[in-house]
C-alpha atoms as a PDB file:
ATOM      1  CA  UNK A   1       0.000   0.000   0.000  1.00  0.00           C
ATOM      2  CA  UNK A   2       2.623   2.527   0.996  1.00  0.00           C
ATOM      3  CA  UNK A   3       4.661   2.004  -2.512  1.00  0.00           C
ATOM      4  CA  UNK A   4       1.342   2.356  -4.193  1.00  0.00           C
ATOM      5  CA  UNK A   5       0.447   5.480  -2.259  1.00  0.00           C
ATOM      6  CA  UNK A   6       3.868   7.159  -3.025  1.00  0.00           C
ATOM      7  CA  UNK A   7       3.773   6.071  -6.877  1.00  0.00           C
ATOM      8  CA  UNK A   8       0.450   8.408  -7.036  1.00  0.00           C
ATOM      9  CA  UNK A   9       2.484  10.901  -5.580  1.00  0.00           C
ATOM     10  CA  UNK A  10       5.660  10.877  -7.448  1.00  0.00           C
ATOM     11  CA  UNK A  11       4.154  11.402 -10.758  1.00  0.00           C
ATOM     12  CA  UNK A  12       6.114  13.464 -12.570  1.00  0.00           C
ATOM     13  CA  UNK A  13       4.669  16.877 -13.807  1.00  0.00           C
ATOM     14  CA  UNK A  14       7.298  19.507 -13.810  1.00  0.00           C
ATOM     15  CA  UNK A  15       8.214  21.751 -16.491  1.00  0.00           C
ATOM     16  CA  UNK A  16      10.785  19.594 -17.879  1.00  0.00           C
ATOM     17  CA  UNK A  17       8.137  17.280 -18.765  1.00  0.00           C
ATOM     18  CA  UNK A  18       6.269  19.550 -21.435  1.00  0.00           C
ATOM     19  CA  UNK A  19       6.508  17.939 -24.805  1.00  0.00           C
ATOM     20  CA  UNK A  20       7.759  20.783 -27.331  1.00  0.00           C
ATOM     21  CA  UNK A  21       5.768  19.953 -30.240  1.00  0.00           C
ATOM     22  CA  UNK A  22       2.051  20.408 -28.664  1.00  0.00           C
ATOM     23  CA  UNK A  23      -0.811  20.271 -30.763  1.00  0.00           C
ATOM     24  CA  UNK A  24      -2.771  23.854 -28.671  1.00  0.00           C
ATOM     25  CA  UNK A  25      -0.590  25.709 -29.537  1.00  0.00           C
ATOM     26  CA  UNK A  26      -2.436  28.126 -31.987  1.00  0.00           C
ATOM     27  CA  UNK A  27      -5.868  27.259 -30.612  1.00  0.00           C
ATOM     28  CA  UNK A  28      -7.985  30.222 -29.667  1.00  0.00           C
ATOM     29  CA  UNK A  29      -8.073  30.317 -25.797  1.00  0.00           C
ATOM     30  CA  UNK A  30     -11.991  29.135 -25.779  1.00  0.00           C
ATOM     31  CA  UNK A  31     -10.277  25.696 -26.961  1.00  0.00           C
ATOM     32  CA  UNK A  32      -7.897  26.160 -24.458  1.00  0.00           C
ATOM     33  CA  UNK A  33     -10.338  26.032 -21.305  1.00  0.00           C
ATOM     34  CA  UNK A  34     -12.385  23.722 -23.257  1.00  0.00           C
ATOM     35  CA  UNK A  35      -9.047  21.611 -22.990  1.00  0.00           C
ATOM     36  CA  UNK A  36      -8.486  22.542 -19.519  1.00  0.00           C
ATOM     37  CA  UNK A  37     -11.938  20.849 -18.609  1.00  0.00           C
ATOM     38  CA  UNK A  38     -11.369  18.209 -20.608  1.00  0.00           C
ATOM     39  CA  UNK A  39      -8.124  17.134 -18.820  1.00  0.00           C
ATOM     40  CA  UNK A  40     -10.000  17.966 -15.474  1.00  0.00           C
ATOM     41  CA  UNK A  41     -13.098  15.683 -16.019  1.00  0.00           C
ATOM     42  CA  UNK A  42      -9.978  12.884 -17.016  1.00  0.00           C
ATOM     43  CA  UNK A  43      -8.700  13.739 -13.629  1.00  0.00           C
ATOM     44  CA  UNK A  44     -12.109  13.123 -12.050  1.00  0.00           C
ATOM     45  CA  UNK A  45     -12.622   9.700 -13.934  1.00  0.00           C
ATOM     46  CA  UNK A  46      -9.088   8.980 -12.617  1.00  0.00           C
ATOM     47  CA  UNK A  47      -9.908   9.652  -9.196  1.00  0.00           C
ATOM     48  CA  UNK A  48     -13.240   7.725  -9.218  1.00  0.00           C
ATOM     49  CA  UNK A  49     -11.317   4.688 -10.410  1.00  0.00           C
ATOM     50  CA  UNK A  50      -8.631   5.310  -8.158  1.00  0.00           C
ATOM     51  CA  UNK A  51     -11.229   5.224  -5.196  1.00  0.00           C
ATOM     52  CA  UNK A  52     -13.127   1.722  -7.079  1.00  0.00           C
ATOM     53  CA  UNK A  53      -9.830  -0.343  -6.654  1.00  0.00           C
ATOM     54  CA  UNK A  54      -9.084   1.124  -3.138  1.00  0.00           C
ATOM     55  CA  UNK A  55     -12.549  -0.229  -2.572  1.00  0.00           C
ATOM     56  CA  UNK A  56     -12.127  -3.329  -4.257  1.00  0.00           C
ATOM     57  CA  UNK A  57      -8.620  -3.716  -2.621  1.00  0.00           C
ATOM     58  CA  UNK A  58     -10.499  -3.607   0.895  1.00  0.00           C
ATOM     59  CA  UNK A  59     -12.964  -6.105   0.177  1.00  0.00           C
ATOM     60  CA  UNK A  60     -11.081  -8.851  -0.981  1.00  0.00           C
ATOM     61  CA  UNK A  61     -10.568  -9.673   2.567  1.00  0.00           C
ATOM     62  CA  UNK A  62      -8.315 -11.484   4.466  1.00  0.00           C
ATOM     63  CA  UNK A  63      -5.872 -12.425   1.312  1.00  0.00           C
ATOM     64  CA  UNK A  64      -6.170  -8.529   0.027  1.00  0.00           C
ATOM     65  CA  UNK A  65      -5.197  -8.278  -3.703  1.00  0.00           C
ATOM     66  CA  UNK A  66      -2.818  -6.034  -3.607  1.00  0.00           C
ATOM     67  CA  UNK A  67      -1.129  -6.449  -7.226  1.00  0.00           C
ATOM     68  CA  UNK A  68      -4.003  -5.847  -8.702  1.00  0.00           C
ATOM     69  CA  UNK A  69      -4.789  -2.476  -6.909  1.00  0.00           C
ATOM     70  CA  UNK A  70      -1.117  -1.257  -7.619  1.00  0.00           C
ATOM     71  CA  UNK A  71      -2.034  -2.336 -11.114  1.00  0.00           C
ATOM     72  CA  UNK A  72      -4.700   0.370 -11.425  1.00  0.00           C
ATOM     73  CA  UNK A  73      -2.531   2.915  -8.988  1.00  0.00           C
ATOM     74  CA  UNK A  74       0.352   2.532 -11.727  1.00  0.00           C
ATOM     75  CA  UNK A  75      -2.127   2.908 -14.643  1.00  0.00           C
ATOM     76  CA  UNK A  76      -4.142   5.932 -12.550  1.00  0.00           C
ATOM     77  CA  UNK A  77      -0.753   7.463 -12.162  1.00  0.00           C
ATOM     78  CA  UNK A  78       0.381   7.467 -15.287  1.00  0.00           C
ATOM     79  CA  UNK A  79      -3.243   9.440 -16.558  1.00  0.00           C
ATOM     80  CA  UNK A  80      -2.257  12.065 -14.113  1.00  0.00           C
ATOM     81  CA  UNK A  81       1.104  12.587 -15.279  1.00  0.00           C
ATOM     82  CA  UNK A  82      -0.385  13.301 -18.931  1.00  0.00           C
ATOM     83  CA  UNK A  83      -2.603  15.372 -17.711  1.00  0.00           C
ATOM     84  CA  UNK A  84      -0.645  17.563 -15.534  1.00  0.00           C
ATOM     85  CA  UNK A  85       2.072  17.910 -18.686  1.00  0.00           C
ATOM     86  CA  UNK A  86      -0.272  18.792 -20.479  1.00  0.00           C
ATOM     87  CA  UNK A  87      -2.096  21.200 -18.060  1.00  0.00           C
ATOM     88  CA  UNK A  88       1.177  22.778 -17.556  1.00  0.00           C
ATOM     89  CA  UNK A  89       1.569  22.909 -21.335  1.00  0.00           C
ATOM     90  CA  UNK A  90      -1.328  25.264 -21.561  1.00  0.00           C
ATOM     91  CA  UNK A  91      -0.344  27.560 -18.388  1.00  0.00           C
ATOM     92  CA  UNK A  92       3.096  28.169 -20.015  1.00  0.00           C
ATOM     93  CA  UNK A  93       1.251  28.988 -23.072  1.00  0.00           C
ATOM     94  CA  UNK A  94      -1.019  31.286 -21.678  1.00  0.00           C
ATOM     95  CA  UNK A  95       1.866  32.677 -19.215  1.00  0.00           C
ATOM     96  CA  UNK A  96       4.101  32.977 -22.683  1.00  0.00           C
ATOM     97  CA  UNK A  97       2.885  33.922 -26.467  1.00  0.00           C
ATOM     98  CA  UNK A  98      -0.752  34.505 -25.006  1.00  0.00           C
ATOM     99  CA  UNK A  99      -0.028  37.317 -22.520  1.00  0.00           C
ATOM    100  CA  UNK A 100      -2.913  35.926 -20.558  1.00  0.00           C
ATOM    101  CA  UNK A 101      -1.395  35.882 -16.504  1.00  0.00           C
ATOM    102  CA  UNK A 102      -4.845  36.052 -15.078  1.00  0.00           C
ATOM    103  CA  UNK A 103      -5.552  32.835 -17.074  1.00  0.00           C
ATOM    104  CA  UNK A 104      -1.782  31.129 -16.517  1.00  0.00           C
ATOM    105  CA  UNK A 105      -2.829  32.055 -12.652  1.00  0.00           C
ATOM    106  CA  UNK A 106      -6.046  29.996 -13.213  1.00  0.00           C
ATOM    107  CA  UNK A 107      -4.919  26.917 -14.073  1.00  0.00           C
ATOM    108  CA  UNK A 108      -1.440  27.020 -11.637  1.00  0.00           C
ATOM    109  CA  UNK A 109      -4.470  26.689  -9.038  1.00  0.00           C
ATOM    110  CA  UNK A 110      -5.783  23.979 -10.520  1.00  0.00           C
ATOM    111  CA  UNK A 111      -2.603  22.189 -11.025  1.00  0.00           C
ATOM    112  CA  UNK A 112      -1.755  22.300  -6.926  1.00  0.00           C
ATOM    113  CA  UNK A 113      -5.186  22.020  -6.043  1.00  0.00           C
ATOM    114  CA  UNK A 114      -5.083  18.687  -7.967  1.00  0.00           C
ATOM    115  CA  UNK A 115      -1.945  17.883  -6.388  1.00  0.00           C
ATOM    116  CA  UNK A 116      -3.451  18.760  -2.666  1.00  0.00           C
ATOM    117  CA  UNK A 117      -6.350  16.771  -3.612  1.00  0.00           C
ATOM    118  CA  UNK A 118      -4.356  13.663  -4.671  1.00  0.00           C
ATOM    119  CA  UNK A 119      -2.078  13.556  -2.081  1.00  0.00           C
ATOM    120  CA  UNK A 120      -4.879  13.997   0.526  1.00  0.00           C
ATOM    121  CA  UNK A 121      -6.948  10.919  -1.382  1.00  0.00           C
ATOM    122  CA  UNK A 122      -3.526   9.016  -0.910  1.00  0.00           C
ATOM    123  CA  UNK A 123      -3.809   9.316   2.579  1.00  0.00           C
ATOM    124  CA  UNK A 124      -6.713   9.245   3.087  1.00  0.00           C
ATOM    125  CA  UNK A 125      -6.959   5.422   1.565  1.00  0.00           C
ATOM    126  CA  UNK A 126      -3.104   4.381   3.621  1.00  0.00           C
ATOM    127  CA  UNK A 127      -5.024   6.083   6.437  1.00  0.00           C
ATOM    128  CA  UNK A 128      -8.233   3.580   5.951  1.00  0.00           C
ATOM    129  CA  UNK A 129      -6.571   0.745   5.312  1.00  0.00           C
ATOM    130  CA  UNK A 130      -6.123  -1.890   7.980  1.00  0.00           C
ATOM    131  CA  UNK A 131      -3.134  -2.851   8.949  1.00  0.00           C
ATOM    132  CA  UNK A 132      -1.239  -0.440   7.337  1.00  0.00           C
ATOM    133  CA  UNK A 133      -1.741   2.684   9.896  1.00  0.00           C
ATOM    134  CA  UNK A 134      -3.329   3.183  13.190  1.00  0.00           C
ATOM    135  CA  UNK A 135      -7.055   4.023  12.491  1.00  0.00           C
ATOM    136  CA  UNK A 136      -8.294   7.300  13.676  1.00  0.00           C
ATOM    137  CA  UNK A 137     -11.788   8.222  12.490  1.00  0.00           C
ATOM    138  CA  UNK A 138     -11.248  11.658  13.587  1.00  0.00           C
ATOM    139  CA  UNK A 139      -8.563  12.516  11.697  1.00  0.00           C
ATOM    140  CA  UNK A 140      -9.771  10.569   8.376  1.00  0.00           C
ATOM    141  CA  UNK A 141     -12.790  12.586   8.854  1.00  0.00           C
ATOM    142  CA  UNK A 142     -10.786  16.279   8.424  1.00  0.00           C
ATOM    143  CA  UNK A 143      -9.381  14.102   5.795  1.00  0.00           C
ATOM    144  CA  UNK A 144     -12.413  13.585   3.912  1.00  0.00           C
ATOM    145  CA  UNK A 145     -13.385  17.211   4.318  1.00  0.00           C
ATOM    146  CA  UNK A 146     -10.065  18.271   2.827  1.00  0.00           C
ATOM    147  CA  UNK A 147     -11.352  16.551  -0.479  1.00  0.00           C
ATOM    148  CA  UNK A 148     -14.500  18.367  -0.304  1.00  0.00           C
ATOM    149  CA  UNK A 149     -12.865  21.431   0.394  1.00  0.00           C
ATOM    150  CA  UNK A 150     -10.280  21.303  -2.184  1.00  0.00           C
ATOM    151  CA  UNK A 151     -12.979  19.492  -4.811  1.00  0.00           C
ATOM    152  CA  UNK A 152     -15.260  22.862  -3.838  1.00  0.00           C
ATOM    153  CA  UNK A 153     -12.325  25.052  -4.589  1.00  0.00           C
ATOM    154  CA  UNK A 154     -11.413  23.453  -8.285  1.00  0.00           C
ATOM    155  CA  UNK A 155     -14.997  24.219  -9.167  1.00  0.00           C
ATOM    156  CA  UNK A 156     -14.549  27.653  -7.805  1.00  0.00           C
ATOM    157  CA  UNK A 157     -11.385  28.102  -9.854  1.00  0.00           C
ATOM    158  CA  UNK A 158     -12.592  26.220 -13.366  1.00  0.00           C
ATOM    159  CA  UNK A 159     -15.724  29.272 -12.925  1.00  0.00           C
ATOM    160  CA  UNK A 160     -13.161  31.601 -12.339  1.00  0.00           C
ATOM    161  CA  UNK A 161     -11.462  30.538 -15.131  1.00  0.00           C
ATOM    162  CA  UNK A 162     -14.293  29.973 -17.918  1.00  0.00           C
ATOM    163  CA  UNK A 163     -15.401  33.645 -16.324  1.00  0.00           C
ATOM    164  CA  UNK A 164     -12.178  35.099 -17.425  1.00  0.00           C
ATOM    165  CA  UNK A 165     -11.196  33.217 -20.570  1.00  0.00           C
ATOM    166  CA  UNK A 166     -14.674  34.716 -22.078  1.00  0.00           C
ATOM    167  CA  UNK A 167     -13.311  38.801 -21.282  1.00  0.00           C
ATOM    168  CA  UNK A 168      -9.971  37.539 -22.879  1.00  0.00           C
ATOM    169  CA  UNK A 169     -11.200  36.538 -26.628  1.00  0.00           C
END
């Protein structure tokens, strides 16, 4: 569980890891944010299978089926790596040749809010997972409120950002 839990978390989404030859690169910004929800409803699909094989993981009992559960944590991570390169992709375009900071602020918010939010669900599921920490309801509940919290602020800041994008064309 633990090397599962810290695979999630060491997905790599630097700058470094922005391809150079990206297809948005003279899309108007509307296809942009379109983009930008795209990749965030693929992060949301992502998480709800992330959360069915933590599930699934838990019920199998006694004998839990672990390598099948890291199986879906590898494949999970890898969707968020692509999505944060290419998330950062578009904030260093906007940042750059678009001139659009307000926008490039946008989606640097979603980009750590994602990465609060993933690293809280990783947690969370080491946290509920028997055996592998002490089990304290208390603190997986401020847990669980984190997601909310942070889930409540990514659909504050994908307004904000739809908001914007439409005084920017």
């Amino acid at each position: 569980m633990l090397t599962a839990a810290a695979e999630v978390l060491a997905a790599p989404d630097g700058p470094g890891s922005v391809e150079s030859a990206w297809a948005w690169r003279d899309a108007p910004i509307a296809a942009l944010v379109r983009r930008i929800q795209q990749l965030q409803d693929e992060r949301a699909q992502a998480f709800r299978r992330l959360d069915q094989a933590h599930r699934q993981y838990l019920l199998s009992g006694q004998h839990y089926d672990f390598p099948s559960y890291r199986s879906v944590v590898h494949e999970v991570t890898q969707a968020f790596a692509a999505a944060s390169r290419e998330v950062l992709a578009v904030e260093a375009e906007l940042a750059g040749p678009r001139a659009q900071p307000v926008l490039a602020r946008h989606v640097r918010s979603l980009q750590e809010l994602e990465q609060t939010r993933l690293a809280t669900v990783a947690l969370l599921q080491m946290m509920g997972t028997p055996g592998v920490s002490e089990q304290d309801p208390e603190k997986l509940h401020q847990l669980k409120i984190k997601v909310i919290k942070t889930m409540e602020a990514i659909g504050e800041v994908l307004q904000e950002l739809r908001f914007d994008a439409e005084s920017a064309e």
